[in-house]
Protein backbone atom coordinates (compact mmCIF):
# COMPACT_ATOMS: atom_id res chain seq x y z
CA UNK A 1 1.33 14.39 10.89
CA UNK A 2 0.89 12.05 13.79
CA UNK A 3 3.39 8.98 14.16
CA UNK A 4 0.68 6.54 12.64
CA UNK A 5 0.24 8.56 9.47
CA UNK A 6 3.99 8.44 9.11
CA UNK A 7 4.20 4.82 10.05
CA UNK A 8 1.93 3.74 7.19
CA UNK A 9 3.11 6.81 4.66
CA UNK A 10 6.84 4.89 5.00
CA UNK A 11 5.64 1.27 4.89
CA UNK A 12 3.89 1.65 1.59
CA UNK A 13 6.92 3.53 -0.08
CA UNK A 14 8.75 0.65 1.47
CA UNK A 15 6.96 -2.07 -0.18
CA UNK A 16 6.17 0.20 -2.98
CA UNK A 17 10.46 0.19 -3.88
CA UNK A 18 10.11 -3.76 -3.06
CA UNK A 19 7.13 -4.54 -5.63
CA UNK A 20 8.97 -2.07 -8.01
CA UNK A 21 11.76 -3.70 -7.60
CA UNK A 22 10.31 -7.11 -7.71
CA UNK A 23 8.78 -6.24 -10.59
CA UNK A 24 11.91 -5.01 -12.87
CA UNK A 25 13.71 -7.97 -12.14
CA UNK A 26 10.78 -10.12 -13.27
CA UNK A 27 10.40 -8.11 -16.49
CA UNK A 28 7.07 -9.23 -18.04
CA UNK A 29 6.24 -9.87 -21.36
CA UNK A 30 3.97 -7.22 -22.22
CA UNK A 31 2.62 -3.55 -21.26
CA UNK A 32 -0.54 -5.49 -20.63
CA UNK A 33 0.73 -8.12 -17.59
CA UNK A 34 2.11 -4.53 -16.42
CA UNK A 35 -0.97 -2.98 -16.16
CA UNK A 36 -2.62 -6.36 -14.32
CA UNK A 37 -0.01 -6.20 -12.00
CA UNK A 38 -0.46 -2.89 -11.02
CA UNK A 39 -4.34 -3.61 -11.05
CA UNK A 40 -3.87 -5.79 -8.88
CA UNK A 41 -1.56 -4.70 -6.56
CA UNK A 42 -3.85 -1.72 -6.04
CA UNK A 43 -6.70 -3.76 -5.40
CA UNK A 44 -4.70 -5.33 -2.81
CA UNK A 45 -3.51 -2.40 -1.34
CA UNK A 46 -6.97 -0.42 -1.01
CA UNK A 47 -8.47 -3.72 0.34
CA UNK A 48 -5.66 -3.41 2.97
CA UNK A 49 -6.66 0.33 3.82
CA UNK A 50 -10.55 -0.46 4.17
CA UNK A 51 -9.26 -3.37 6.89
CA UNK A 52 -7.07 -1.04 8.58
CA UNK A 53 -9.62 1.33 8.85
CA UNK A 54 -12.51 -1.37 10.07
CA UNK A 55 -10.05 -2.68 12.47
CA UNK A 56 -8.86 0.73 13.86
CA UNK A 57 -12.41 2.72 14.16
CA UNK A 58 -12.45 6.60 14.16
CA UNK A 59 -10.10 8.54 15.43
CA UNK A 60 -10.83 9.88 19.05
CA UNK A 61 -8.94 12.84 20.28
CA UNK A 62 -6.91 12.26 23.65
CA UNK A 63 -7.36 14.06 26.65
CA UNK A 64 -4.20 14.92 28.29
């Protein structure tokens, strides 16, 4: 695994624990503001991937 890969692997178990955490202390009313949350948490997330990837481009392998 290259550092990048571990770079993003940790940041979204980071804010993973945070939203999780977040979350738990909020306590919502129902199973179903649970699953929108997640919903949309995801959506955020995977939006934030597909950027990443735009911004970054394809991989090119280094001469050295």
């Amino acid at each position: 695994m290259t550092t990048n890969q571990i770079f993003a692997i940790a940041a979204l178990v980071i804010s993973g624990v945070f939203f999780g955490v977040l979350f738990m202390v909020g306590l919502p009313q129902s199973i179903l503001e649970w699953v929108i949350t997640d919903g949309a948490l995801a959506v955020i997330l995977y939006i934030s991937y597909l950027a990443i990837g735009v911004f970054r481009g394809t991989s090119t392998p280094r001469m050295r």
